[in-house]
PDB file of N, CA and C in Angstrom:
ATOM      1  N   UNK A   1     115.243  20.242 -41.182  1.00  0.00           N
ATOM      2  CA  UNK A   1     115.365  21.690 -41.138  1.00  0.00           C
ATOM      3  C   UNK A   1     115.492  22.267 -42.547  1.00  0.00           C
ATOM      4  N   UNK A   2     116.119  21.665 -43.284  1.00  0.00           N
ATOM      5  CA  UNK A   2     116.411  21.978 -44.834  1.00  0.00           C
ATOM      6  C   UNK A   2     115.472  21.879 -45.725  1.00  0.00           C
ATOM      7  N   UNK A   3     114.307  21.012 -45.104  1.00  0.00           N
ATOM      8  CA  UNK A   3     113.187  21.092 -45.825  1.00  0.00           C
ATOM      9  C   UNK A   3     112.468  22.296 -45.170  1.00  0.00           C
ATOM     10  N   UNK A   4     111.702  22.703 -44.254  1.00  0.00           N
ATOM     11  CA  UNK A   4     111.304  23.941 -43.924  1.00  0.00           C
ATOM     12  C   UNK A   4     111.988  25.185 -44.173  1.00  0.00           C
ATOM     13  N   UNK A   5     113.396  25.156 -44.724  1.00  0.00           N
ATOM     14  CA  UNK A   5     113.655  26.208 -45.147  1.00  0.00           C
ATOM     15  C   UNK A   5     113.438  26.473 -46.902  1.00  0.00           C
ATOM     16  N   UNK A   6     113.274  25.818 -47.652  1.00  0.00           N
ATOM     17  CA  UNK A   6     112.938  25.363 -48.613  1.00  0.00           C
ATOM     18  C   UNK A   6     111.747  25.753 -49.151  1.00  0.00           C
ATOM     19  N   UNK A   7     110.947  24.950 -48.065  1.00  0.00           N
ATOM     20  CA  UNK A   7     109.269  25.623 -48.246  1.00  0.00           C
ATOM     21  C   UNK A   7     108.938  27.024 -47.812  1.00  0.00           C
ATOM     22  N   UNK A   8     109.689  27.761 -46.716  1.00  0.00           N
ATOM     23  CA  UNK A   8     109.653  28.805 -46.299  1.00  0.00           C
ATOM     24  C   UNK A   8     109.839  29.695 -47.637  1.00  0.00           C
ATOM     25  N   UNK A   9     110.796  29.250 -48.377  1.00  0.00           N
ATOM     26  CA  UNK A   9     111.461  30.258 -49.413  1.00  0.00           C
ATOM     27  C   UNK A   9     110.491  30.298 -50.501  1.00  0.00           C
ATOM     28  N   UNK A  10     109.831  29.211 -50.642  1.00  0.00           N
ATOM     29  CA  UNK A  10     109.127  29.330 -52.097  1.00  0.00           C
ATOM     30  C   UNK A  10     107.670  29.831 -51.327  1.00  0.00           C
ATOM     31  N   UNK A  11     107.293  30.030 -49.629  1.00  0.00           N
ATOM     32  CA  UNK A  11     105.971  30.572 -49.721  1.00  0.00           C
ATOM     33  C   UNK A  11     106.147  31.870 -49.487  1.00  0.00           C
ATOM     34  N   UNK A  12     107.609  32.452 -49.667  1.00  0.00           N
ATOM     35  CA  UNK A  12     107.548  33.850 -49.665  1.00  0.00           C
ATOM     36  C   UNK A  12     107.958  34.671 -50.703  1.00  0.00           C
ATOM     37  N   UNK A  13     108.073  33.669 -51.808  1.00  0.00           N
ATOM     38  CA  UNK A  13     108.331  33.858 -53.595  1.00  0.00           C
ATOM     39  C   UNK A  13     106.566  34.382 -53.151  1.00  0.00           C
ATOM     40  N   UNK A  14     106.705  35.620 -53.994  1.00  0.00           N
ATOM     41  CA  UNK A  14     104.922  36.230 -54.626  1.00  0.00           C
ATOM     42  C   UNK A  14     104.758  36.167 -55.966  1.00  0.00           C
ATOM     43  N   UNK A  15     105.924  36.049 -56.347  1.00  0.00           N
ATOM     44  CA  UNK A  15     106.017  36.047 -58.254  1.00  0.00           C
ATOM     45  C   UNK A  15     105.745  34.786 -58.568  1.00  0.00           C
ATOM     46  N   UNK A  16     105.511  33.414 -57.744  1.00  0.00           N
ATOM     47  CA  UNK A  16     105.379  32.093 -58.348  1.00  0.00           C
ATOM     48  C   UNK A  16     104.469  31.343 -57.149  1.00  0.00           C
ATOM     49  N   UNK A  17     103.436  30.847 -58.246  1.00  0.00           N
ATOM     50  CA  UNK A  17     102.359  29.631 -57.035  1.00  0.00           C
ATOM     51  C   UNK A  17     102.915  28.791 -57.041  1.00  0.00           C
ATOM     52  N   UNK A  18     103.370  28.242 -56.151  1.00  0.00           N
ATOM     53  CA  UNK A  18     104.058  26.772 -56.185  1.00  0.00           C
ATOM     54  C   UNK A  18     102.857  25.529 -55.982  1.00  0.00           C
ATOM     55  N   UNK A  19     102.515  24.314 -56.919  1.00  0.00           N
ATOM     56  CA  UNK A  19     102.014  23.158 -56.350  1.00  0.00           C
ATOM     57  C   UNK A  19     102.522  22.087 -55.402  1.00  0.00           C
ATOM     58  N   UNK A  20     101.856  21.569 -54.784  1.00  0.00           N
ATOM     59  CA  UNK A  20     102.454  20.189 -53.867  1.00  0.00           C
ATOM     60  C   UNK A  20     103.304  19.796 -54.942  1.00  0.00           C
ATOM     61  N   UNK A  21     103.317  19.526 -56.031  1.00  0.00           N
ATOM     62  CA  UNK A  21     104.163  18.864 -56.398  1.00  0.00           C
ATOM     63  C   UNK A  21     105.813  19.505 -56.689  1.00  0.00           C
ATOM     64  N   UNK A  22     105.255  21.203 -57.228  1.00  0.00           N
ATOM     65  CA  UNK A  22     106.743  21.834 -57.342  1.00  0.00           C
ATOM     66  C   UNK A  22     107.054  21.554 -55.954  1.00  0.00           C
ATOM     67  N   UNK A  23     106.763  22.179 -54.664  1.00  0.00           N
ATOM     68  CA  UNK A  23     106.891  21.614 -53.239  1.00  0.00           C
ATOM     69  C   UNK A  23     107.891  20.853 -53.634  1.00  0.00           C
ATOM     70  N   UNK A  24     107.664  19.472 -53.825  1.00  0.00           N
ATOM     71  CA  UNK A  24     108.606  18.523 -53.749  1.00  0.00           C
ATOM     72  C   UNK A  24     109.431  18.410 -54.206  1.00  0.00           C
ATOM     73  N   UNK A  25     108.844  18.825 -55.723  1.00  0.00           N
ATOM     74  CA  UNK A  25     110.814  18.590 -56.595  1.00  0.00           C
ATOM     75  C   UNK A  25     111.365  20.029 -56.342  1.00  0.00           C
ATOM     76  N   UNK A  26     111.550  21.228 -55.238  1.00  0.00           N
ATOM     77  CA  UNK A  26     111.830  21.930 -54.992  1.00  0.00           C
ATOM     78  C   UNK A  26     112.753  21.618 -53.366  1.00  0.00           C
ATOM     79  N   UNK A  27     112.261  20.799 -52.561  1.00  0.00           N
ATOM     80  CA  UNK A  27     112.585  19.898 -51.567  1.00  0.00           C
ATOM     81  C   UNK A  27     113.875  18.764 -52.109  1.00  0.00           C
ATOM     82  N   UNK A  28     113.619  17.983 -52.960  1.00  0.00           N
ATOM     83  CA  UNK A  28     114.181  16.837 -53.665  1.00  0.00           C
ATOM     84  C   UNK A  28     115.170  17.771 -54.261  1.00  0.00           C
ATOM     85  N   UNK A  29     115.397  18.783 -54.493  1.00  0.00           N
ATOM     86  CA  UNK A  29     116.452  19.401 -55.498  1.00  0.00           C
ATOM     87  C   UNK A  29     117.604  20.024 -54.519  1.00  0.00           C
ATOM     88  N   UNK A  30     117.243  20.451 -53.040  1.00  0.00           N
ATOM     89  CA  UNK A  30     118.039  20.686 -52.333  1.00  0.00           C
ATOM     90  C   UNK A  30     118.628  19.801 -51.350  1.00  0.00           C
ATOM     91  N   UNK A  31     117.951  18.280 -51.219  1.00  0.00           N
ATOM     92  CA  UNK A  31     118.165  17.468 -50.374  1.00  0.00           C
ATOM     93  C   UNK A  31     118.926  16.756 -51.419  1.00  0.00           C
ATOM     94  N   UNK A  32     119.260  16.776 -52.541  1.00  0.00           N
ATOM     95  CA  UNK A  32     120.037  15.648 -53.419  1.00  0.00           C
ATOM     96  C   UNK A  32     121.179  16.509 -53.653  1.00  0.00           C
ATOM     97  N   UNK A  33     121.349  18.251 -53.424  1.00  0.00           N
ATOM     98  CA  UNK A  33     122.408  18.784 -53.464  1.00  0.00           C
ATOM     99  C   UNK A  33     123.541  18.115 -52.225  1.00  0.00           C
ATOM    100  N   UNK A  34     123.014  17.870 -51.268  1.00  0.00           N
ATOM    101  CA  UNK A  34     123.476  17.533 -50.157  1.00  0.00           C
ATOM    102  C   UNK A  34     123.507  15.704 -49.741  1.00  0.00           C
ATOM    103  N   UNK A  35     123.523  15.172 -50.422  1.00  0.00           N
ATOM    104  CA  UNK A  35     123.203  13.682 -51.165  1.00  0.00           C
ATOM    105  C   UNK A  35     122.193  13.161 -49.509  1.00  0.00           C
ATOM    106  N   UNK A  36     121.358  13.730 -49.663  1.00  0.00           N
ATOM    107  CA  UNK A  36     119.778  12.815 -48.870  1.00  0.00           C
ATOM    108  C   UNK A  36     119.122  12.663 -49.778  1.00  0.00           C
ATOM    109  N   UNK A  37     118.300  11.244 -48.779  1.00  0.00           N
ATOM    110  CA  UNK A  37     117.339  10.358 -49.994  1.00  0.00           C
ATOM    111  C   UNK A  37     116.278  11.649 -50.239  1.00  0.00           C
ATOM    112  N   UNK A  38     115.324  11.296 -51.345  1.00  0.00           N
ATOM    113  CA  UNK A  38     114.341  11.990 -51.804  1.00  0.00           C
ATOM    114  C   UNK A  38     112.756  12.070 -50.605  1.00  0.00           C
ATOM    115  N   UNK A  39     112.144  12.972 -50.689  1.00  0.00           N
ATOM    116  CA  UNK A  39     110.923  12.725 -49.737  1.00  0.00           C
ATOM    117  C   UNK A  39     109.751  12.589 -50.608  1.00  0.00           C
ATOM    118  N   UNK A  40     108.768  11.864 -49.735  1.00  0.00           N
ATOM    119  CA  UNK A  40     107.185  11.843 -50.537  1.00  0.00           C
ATOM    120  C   UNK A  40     106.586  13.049 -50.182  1.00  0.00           C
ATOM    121  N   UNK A  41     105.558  12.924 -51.153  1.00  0.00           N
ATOM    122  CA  UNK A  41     104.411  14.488 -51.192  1.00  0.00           C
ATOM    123  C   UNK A  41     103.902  14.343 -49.634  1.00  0.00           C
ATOM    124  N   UNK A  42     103.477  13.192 -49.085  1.00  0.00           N
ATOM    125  CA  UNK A  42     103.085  12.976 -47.564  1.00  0.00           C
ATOM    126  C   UNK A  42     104.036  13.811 -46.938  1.00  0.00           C
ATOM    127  N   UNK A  43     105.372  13.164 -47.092  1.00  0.00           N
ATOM    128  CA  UNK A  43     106.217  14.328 -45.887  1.00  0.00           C
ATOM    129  C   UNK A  43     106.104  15.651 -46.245  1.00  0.00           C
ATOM    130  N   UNK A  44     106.137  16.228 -47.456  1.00  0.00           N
ATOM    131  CA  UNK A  44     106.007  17.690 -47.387  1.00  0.00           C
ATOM    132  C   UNK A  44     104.746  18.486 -46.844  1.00  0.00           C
ATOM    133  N   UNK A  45     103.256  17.064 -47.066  1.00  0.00           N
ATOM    134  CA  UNK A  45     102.293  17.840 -46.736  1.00  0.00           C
ATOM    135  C   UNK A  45     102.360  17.875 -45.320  1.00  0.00           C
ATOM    136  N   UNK A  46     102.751  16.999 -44.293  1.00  0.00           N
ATOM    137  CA  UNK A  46     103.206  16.986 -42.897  1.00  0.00           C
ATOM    138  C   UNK A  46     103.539  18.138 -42.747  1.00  0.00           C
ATOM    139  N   UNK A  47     104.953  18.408 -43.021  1.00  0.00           N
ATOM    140  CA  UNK A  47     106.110  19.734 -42.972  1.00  0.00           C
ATOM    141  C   UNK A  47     104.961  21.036 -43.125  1.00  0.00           C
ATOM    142  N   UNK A  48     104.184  21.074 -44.581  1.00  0.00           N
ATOM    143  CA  UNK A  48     103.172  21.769 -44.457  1.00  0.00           C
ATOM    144  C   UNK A  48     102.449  22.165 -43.289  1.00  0.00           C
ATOM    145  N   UNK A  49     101.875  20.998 -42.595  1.00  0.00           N
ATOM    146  CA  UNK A  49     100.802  21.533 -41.611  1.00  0.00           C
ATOM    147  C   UNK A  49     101.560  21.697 -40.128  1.00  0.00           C
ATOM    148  N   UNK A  50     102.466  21.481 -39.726  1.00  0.00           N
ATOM    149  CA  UNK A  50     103.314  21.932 -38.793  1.00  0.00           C
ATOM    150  C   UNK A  50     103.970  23.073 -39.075  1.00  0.00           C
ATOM    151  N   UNK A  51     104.003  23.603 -40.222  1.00  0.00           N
ATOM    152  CA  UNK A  51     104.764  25.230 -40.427  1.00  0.00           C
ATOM    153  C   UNK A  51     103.041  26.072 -40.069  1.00  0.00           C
ATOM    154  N   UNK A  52     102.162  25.498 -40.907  1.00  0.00           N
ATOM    155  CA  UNK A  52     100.597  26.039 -40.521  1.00  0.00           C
ATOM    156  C   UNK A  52     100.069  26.012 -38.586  1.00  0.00           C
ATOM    157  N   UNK A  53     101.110  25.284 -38.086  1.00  0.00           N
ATOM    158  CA  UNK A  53     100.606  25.044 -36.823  1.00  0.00           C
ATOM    159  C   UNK A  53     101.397  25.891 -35.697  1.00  0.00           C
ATOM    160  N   UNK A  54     102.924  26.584 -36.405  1.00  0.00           N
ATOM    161  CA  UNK A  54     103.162  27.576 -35.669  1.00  0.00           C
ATOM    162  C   UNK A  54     103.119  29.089 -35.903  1.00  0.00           C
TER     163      UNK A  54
END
């Protein structure tokens, strides 16, 4: 859930393009606030196409 909120936030930033990769270390920066392991670019692009799918 903490990751879709994450990505939610930076695709409704208009002042900044985010890449797959900010994606992640944007993901990785809030999941290590909260000590979870780190995710791959795969899981975010997943997370990606299931936020695209609702």
């Amino acid at each position: 859930m903490l990751r879709y909120q994450v990505l939610n936030k930076c695709f409704r930033n208009r002042y900044r393009e985010y890449t797959i990769d900010d994606l992640v270390d944007e993901c990785n920066k809030a999941l290590r606030k909260i000590d979870k392991p780190d995710v791959s670019k795969r899981t975010i692009q997943n997370d990606i196409n299931i936020l695209e799918a609702d």
